[in-house]
Every structure is written in structure tokens, then in C-alpha cells.
Protein backbone atom coordinates (compact mmCIF):
# COMPACT_ATOMS: atom_id res chain seq x y z
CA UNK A 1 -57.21 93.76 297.10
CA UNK A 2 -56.27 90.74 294.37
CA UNK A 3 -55.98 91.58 291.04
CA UNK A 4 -57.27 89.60 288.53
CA UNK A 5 -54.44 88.39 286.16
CA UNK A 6 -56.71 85.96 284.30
CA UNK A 7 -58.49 88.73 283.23
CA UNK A 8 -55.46 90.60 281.98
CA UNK A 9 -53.83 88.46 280.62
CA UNK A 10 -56.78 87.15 278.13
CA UNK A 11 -54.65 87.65 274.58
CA UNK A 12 -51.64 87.24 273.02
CA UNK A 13 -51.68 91.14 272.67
CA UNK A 14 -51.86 91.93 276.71
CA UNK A 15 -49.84 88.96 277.39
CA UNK A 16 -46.81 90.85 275.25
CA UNK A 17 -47.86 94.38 277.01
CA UNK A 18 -47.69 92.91 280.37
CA UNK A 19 -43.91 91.46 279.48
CA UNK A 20 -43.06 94.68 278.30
CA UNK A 21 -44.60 96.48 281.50
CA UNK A 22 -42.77 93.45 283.58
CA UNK A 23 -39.07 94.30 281.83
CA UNK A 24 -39.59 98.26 282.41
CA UNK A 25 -39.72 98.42 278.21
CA UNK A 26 -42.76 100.71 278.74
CA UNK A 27 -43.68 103.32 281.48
CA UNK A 28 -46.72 102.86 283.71
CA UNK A 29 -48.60 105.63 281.80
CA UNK A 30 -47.82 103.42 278.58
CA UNK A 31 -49.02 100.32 280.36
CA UNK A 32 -52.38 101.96 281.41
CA UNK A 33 -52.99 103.62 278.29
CA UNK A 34 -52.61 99.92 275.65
CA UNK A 35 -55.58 98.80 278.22
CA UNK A 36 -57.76 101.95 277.87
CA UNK A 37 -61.57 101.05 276.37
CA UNK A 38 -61.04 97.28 277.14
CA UNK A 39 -62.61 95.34 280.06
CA UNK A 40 -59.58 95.26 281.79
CA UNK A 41 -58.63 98.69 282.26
CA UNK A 42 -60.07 99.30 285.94
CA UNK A 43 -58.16 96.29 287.31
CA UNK A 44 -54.88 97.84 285.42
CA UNK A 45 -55.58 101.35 286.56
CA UNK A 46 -56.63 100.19 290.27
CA UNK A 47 -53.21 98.25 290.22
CA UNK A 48 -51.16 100.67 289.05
CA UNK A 49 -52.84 103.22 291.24
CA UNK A 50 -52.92 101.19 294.77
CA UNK A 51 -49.68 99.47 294.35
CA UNK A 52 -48.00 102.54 292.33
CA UNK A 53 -45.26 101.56 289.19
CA UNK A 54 -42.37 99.39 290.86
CA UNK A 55 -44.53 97.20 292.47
CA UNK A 56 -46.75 96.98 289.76
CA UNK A 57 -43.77 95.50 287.76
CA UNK A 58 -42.92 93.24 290.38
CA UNK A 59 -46.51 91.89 290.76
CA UNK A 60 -46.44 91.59 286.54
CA UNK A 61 -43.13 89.92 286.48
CA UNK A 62 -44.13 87.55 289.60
CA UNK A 63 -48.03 86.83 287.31
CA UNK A 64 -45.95 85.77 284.00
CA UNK A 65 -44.12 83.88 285.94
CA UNK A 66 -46.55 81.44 287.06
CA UNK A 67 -47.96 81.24 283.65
């Protein structure tokens, strides 16, 4: 499975969660949470749950920087 950064990465806001995610400033459960009740939060929690923290942040950090 692919996830969708384009659709994460849609606002200033999630752009500056995902860098914060991506530099271990926030936890995983922090990360998931800033994303709850938006339209992105199933491709955050399916990341976070298929690919588990570390790689999340290495999958984050390898997404911002190709931006």
C-alpha cells in the first residue's frame, strides 16, 4: 500500500505537523491525533498502523523531502 502524501500534506498546518512528526518533536499518538475529524486521518492512521512509528518518520522525512 502507497500512501497518499498529496493528500496530507494539503496545508500549511499538516505540512508543519508532518515536520514535527518527521524530526521525532511529537509522538505517533500526537501525530494521529492533530489529523483526527479531517479527511486525512485514515491514510495517517493506516500509515502509522501498517508501517508502525519509526518507519512512519522515515517515510515523512523521505515525503518532505521531495517537496
Amino acid at each position: 500500500m502507497t500512501t497518499n502524501w498529496n493528500s496530507i500534506l494539503t496545508t500549511k498546518r499538516s505540512f508543519s505537523t508532518v515536520s514535527k512528526f518527521a524530526s521525532g518533536k511529537i509522538s505517533g499518538k500526537e501525530f494521529s491525533s492533530s489529523f483526527a475529524n479531517t479527511p486525512s486521518s485514515g491514510t495517517v492512521n493506516t500509515l502509522l498502523k501498517s508501517h508502525g512509528v519509526e518507519k512512519a518518520r522515515v517515510l515523512a522525512q523521505k515525503a518532505l523531502s521531495r517537496r
